[in-house]
PDB file of N, CA and C in Angstrom:
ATOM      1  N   UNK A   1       0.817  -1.180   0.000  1.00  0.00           N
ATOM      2  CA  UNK A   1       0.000   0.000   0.000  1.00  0.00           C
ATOM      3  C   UNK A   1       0.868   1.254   0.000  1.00  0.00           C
ATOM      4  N   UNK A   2       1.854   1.226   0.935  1.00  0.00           N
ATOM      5  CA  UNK A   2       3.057   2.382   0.920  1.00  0.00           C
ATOM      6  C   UNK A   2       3.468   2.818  -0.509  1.00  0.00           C
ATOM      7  N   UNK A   3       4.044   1.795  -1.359  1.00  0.00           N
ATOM      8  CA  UNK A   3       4.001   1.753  -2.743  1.00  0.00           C
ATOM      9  C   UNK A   3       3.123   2.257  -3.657  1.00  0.00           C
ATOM     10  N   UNK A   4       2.027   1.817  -3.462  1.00  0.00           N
ATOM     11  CA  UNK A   4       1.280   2.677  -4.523  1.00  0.00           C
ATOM     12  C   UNK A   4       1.077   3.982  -3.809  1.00  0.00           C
ATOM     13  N   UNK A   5       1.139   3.993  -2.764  1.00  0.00           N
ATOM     14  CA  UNK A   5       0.326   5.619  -2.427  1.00  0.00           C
ATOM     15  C   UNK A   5       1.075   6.822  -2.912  1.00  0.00           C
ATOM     16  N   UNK A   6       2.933   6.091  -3.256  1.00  0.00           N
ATOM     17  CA  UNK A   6       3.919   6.596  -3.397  1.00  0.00           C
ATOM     18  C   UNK A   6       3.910   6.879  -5.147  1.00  0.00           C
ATOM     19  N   UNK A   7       3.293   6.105  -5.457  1.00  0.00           N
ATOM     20  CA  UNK A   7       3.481   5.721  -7.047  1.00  0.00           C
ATOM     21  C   UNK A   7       2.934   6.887  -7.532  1.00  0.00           C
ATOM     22  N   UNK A   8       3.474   7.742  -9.085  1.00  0.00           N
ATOM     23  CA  UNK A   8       2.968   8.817  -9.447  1.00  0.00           C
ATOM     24  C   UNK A   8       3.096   8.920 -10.919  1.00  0.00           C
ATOM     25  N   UNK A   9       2.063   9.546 -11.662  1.00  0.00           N
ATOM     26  CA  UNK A   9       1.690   9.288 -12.821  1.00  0.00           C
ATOM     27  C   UNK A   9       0.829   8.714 -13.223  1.00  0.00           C
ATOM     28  N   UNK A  10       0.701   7.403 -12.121  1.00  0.00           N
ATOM     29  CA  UNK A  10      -0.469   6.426 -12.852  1.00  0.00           C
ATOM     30  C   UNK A  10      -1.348   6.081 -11.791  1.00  0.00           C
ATOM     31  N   UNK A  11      -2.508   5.408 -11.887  1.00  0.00           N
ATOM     32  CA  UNK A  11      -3.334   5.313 -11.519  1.00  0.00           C
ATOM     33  C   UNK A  11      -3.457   3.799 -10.799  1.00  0.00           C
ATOM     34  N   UNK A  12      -3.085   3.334  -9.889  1.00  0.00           N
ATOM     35  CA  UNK A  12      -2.479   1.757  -9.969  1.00  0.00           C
ATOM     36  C   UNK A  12      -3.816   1.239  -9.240  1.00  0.00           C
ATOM     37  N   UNK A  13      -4.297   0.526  -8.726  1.00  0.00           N
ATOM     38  CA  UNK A  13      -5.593  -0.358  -8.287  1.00  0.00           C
ATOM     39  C   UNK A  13      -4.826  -1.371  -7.555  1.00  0.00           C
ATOM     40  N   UNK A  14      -5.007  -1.276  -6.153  1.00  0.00           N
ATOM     41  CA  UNK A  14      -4.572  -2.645  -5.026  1.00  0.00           C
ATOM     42  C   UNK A  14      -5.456  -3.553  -4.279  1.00  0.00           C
ATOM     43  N   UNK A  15      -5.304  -4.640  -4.254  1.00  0.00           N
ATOM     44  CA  UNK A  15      -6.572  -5.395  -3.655  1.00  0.00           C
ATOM     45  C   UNK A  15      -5.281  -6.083  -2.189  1.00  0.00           C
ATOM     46  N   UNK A  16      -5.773  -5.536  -0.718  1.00  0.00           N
ATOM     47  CA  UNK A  16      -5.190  -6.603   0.331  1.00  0.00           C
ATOM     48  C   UNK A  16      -6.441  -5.732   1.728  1.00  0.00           C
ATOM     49  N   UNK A  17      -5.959  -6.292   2.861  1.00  0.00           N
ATOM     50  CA  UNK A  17      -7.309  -6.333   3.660  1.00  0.00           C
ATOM     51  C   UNK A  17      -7.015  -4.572   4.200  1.00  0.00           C
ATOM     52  N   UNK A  18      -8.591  -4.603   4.257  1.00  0.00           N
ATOM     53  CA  UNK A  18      -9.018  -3.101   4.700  1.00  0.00           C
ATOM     54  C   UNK A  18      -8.216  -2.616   6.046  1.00  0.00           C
ATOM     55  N   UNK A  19      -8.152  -3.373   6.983  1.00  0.00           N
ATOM     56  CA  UNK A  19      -6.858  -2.820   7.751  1.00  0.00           C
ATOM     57  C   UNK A  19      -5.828  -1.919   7.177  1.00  0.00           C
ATOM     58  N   UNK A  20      -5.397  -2.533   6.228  1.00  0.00           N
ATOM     59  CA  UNK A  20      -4.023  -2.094   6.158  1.00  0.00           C
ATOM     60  C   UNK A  20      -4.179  -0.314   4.925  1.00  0.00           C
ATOM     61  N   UNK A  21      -5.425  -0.783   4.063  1.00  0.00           N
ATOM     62  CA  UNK A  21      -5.297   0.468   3.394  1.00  0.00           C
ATOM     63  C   UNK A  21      -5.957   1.478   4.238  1.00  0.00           C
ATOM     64  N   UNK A  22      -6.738   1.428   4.962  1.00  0.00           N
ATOM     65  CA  UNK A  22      -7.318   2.053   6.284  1.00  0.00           C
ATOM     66  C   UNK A  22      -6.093   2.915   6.664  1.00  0.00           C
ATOM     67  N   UNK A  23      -5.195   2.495   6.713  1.00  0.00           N
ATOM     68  CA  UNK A  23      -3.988   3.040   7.985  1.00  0.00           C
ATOM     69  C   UNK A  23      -2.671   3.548   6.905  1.00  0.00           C
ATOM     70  N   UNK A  24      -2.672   4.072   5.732  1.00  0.00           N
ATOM     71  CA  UNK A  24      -1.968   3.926   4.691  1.00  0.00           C
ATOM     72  C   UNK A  24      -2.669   4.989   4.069  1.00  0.00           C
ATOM     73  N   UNK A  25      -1.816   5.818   4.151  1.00  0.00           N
ATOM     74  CA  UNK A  25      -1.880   7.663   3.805  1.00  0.00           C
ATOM     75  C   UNK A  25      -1.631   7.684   2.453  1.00  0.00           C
ATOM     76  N   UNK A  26      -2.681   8.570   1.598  1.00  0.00           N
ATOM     77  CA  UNK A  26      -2.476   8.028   0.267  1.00  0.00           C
ATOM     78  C   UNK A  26      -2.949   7.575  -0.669  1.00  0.00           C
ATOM     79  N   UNK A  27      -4.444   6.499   0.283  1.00  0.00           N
ATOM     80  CA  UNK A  27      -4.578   4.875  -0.877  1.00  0.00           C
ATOM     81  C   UNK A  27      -6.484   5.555   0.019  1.00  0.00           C
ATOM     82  N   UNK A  28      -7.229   5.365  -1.116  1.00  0.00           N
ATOM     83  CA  UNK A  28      -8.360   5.453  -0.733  1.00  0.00           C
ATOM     84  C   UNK A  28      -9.079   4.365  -0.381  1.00  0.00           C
ATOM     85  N   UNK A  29      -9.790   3.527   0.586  1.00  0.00           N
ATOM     86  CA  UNK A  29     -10.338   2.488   0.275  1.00  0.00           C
ATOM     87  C   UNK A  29     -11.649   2.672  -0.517  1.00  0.00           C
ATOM     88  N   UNK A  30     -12.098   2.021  -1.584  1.00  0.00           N
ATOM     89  CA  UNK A  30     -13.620   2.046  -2.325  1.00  0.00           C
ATOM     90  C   UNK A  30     -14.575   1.246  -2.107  1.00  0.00           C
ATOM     91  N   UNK A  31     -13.853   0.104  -1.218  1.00  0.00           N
ATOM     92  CA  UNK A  31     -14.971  -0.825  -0.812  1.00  0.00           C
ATOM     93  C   UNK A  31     -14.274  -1.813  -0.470  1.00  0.00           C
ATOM     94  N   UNK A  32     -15.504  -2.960   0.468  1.00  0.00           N
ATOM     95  CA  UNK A  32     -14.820  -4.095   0.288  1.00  0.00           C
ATOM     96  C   UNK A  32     -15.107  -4.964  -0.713  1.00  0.00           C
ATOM     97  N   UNK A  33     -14.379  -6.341  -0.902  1.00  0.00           N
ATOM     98  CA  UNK A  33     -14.723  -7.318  -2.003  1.00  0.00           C
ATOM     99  C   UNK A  33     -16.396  -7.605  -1.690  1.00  0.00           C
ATOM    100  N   UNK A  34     -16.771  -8.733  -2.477  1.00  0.00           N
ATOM    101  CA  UNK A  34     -17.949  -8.880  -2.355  1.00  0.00           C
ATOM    102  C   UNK A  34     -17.989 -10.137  -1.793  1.00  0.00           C
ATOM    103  N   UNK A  35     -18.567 -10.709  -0.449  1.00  0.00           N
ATOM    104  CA  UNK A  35     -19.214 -11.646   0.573  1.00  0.00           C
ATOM    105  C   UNK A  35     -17.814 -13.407  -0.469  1.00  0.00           C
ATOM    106  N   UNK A  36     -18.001 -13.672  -1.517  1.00  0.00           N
ATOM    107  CA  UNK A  36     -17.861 -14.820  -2.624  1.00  0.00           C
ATOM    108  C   UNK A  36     -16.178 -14.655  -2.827  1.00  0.00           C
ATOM    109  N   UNK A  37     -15.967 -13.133  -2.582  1.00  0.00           N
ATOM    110  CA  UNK A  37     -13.987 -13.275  -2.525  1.00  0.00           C
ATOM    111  C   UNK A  37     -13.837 -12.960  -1.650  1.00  0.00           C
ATOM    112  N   UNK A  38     -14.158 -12.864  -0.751  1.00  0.00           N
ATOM    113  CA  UNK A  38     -13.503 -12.468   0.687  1.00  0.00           C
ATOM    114  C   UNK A  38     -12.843 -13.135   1.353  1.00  0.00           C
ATOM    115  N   UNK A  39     -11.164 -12.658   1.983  1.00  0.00           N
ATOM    116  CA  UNK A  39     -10.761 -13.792   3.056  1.00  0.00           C
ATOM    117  C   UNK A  39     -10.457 -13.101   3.772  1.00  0.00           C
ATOM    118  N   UNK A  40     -11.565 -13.524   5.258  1.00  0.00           N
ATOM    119  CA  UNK A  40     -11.312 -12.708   6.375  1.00  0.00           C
ATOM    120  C   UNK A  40      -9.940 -13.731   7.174  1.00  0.00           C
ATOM    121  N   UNK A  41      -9.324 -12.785   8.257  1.00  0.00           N
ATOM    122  CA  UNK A  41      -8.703 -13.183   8.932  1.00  0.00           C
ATOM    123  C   UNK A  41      -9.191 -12.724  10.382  1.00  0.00           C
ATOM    124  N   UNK A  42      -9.274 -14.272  11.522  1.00  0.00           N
ATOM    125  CA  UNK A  42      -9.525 -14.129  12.474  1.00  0.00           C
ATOM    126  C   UNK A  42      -8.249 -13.521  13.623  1.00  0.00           C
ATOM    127  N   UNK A  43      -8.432 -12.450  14.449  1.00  0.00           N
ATOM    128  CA  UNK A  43      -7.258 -12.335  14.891  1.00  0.00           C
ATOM    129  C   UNK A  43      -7.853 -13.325  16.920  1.00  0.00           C
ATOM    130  N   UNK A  44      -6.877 -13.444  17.327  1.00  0.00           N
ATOM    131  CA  UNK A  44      -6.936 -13.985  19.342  1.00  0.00           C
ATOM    132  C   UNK A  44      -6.507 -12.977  19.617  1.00  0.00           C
ATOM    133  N   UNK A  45      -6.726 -13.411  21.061  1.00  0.00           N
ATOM    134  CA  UNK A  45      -6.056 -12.922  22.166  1.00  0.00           C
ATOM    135  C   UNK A  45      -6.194 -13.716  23.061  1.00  0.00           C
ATOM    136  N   UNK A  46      -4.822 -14.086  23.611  1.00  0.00           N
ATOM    137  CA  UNK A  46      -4.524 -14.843  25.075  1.00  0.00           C
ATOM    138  C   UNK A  46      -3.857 -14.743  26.418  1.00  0.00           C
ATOM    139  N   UNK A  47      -3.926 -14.750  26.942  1.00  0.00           N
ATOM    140  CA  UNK A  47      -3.195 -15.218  28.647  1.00  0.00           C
ATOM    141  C   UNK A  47      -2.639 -15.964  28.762  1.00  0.00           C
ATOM    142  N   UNK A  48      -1.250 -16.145  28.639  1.00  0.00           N
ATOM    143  CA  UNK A  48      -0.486 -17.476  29.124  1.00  0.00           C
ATOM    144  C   UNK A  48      -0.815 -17.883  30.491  1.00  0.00           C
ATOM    145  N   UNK A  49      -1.128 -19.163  30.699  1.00  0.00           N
ATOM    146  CA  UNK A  49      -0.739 -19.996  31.939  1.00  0.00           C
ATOM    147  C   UNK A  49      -0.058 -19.261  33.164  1.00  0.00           C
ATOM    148  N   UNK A  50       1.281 -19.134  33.031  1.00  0.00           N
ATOM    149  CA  UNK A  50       1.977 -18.821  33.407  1.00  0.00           C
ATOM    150  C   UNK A  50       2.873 -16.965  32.992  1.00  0.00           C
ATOM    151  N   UNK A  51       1.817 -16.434  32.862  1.00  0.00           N
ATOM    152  CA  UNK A  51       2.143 -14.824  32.501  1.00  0.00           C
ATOM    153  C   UNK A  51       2.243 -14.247  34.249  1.00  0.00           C
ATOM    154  N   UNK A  52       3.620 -13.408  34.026  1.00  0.00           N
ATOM    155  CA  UNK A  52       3.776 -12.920  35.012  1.00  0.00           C
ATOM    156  C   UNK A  52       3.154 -11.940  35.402  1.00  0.00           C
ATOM    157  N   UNK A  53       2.760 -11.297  34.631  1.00  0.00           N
ATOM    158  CA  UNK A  53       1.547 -10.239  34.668  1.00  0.00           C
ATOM    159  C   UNK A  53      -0.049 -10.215  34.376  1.00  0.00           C
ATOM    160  N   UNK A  54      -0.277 -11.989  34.885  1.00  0.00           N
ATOM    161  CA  UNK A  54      -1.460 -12.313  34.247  1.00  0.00           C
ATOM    162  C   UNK A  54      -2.650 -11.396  34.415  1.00  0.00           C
ATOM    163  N   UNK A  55      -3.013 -10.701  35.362  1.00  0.00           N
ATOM    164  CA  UNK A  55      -4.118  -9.491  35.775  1.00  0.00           C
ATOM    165  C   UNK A  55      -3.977  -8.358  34.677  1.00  0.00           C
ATOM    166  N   UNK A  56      -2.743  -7.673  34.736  1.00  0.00           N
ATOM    167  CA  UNK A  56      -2.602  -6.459  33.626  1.00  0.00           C
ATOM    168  C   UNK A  56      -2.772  -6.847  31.799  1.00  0.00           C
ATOM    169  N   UNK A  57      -2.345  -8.515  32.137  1.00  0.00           N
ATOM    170  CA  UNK A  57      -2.875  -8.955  30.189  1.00  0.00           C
ATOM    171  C   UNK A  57      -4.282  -8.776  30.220  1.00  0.00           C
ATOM    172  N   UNK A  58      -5.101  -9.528  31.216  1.00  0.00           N
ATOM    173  CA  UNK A  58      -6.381  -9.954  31.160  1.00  0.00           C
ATOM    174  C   UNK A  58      -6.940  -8.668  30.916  1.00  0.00           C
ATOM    175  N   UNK A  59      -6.545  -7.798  31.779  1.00  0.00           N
ATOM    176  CA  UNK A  59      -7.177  -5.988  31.703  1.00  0.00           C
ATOM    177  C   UNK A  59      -6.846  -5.811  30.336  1.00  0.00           C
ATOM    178  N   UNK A  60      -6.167  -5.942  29.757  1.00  0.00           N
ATOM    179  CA  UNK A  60      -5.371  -4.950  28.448  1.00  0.00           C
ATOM    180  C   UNK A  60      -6.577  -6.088  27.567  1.00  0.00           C
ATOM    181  N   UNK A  61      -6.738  -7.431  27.732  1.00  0.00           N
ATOM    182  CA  UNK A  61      -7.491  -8.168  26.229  1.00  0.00           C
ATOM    183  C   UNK A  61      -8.992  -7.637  26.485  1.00  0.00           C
ATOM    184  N   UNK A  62      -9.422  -7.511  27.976  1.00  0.00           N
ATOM    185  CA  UNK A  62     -10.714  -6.563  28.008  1.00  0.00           C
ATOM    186  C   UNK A  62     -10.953  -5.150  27.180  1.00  0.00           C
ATOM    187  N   UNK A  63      -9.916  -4.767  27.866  1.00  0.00           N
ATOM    188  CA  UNK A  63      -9.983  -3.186  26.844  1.00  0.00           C
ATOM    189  C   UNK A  63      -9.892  -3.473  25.171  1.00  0.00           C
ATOM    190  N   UNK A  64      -9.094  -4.286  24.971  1.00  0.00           N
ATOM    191  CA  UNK A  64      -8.761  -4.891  23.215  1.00  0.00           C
ATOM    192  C   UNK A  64     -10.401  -5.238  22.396  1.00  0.00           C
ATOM    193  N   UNK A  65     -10.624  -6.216  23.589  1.00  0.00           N
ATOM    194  CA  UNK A  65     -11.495  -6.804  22.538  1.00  0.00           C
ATOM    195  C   UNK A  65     -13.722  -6.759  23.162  1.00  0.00           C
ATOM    196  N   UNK A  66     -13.273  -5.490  24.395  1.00  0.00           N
ATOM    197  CA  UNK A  66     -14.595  -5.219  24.624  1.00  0.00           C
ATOM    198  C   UNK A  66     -15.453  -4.266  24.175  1.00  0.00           C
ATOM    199  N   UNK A  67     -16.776  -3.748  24.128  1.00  0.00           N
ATOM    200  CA  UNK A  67     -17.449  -3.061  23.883  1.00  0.00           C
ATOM    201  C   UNK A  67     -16.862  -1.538  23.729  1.00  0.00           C
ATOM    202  N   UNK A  68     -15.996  -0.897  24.296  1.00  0.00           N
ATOM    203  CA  UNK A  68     -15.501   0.029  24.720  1.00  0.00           C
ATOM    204  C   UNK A  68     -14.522   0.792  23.076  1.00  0.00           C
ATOM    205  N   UNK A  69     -13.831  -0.392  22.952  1.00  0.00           N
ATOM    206  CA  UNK A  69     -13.237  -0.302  21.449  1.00  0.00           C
ATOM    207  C   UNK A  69     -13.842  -0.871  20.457  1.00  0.00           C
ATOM    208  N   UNK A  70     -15.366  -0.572  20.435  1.00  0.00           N
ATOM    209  CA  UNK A  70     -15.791  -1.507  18.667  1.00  0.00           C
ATOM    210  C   UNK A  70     -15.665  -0.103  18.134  1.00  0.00           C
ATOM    211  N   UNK A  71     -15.876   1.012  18.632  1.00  0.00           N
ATOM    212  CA  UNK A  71     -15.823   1.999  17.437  1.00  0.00           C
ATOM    213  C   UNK A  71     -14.768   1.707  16.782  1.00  0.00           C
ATOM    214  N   UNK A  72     -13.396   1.764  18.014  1.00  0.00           N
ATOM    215  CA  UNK A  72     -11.854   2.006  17.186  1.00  0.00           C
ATOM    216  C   UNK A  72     -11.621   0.852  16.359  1.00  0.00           C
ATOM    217  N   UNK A  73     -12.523  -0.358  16.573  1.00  0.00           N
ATOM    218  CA  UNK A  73     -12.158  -1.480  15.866  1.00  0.00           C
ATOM    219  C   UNK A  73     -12.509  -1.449  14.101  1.00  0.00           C
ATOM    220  N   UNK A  74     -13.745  -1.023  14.385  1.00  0.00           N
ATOM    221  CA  UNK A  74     -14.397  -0.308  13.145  1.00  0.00           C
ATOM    222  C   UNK A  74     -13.584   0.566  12.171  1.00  0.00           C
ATOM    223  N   UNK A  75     -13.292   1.343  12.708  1.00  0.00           N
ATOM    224  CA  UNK A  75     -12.803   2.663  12.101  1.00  0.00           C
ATOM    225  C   UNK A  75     -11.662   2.009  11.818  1.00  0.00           C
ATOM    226  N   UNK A  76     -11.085   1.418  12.515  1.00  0.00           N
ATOM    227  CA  UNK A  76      -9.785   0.494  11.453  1.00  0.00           C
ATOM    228  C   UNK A  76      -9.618  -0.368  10.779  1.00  0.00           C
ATOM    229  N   UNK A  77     -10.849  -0.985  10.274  1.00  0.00           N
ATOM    230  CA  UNK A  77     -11.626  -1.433   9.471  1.00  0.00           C
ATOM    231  C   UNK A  77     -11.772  -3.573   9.757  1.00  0.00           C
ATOM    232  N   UNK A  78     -11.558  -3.063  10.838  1.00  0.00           N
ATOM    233  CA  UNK A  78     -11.590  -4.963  11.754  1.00  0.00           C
ATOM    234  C   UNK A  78     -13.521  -4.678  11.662  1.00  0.00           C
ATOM    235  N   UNK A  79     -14.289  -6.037  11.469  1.00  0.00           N
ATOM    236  CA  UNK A  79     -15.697  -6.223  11.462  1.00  0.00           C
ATOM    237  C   UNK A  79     -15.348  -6.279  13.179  1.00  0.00           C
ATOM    238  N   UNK A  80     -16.216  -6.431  13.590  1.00  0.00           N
ATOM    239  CA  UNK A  80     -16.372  -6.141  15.283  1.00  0.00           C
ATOM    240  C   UNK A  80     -18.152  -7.301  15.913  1.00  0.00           C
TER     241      UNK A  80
END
């Protein structure tokens, strides 16, 4: 995406996931694919067993992946 946004003269057309042209100064997104090409990617989040900081992960995957951040999740173009 850096690449084309950089690219000049021409008019170039990129297809990779809305994340990334989302966050990539430059590159307009026009849409997504349609439901038949789509490959989503699922992202986790975990707690090791044995995390020494197991309380401050658990807090941080709450804040990550709760109600609180679907806007920001959105707006960076993760489905939520």
């Amino acid at each position: 995406m850096r690449a084309m946004a950089q690219c000049r003269g021409t008019t170039p057309i990129g297809c990779t996931q809305m994340t990334e042209i989302k966050c990539t100064e430059g590159v307009t997104l026009v849409g997504p694919l349609p439901k038949e090409f789509e490959l989503a990617t699922a992202y986790s989040i975990a707690v090791c067993a044995g995390a020494s900081q197991a309380d401050l992960a658990q807090r941080f995957a709450r804040l990550v992946c709760g109600a609180y951040a679907i806007d920001k999740r959105e707006e960076a173009g993760f489905e939520a």
